[in-house]
Protein backbone atom coordinates (compact mmCIF):
# COMPACT_ATOMS: atom_id res chain seq x y z
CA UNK A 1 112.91 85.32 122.93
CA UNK A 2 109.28 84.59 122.13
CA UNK A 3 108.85 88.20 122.08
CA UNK A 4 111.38 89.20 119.90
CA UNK A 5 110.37 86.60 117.32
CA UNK A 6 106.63 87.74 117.55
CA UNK A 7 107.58 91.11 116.70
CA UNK A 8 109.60 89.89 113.99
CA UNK A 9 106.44 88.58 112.48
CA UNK A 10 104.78 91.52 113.23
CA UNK A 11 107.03 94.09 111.64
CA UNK A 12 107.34 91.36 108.08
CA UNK A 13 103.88 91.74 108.13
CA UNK A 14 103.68 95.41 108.63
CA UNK A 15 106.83 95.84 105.75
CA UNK A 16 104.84 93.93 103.50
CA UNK A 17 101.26 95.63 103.76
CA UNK A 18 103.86 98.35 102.96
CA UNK A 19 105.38 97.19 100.12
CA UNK A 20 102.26 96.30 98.66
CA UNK A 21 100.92 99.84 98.64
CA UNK A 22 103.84 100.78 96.90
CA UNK A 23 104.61 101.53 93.23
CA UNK A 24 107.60 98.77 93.42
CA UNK A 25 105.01 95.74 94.07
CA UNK A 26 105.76 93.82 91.43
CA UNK A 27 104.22 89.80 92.66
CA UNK A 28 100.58 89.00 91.51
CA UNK A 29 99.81 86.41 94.49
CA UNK A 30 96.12 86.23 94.06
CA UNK A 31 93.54 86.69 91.17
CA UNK A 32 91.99 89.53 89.37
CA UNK A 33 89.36 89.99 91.01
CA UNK A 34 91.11 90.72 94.37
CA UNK A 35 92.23 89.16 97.55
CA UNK A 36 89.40 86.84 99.09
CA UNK A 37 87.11 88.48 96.29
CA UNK A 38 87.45 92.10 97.19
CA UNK A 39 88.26 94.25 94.27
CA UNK A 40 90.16 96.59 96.04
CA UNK A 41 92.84 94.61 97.06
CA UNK A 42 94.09 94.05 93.29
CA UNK A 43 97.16 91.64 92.74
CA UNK A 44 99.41 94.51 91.18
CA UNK A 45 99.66 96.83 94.26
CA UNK A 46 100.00 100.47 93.45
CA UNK A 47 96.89 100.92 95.66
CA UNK A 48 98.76 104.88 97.10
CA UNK A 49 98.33 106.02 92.99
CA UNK A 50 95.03 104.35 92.32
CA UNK A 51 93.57 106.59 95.84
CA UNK A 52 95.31 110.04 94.14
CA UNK A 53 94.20 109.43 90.58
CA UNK A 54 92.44 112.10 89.14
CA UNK A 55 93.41 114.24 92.12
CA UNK A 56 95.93 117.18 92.10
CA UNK A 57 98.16 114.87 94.20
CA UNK A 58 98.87 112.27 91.67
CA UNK A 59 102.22 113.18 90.64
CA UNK A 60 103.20 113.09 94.65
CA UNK A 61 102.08 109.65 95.25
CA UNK A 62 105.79 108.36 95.61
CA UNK A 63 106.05 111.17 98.44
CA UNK A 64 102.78 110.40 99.87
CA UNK A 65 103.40 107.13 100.28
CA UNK A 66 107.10 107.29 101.70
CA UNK A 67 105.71 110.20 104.14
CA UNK A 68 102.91 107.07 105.27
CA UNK A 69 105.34 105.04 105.66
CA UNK A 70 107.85 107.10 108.33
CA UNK A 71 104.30 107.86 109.98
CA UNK A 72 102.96 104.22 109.99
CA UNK A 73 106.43 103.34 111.29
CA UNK A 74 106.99 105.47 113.77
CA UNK A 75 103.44 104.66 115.22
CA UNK A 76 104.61 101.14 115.45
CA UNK A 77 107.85 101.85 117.24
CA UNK A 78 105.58 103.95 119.77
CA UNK A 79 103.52 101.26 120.18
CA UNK A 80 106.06 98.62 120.80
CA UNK A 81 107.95 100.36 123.09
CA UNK A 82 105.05 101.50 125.27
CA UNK A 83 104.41 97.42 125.20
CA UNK A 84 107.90 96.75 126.05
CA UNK A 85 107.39 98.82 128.77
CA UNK A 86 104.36 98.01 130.01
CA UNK A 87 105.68 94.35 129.68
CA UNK A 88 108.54 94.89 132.05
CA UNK A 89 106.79 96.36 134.68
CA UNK A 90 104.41 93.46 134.95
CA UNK A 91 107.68 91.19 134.83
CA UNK A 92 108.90 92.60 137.85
């Protein structure tokens, strides 16, 4: 149970980081001059188009950022399951 509700956690966090490199951030949390004062981390998101602009890849930066996110995802799920596993061999 403990588990389950860590990796809960775990995965909000991970869909958030997410959703705040996305184009559909929309919150401004924190000030202008960045989270705990680092300018990078701006309150309106967006941070996949700010790393293409002025690159040949800016009008892809929907796609690049969807195609991060099934990769980031799908490292996660390989991660968690090899836990899982490695969990319930220790268990028994």
């Amino acid at each position: 149970m403990i588990r389950r509700a860590l990796m809960l956690v775990v995965v909000g966090a991970l869909a958030a980081a997410l959703f705040y490199t996305s184009q559909f951030w929309y919150l401004s949390l924190w000030p202008r001059d960045g989270l705990l004062g680092i300018k990078a981390l701006r309150p309106q998101g967006d941070l996949v188009s700010l790393w293409v602009r002025g690159t040949q890849a800016t009008p892809f930066a929907l796609l690049i950022w969807a195609l991060g996110c099934f990769v980031v995802l799908s490292l996660a799920q390989k991660i968690y399951d090899r836990l899982c596993l490695m969990l319930d061999r220790t268990e028994t």
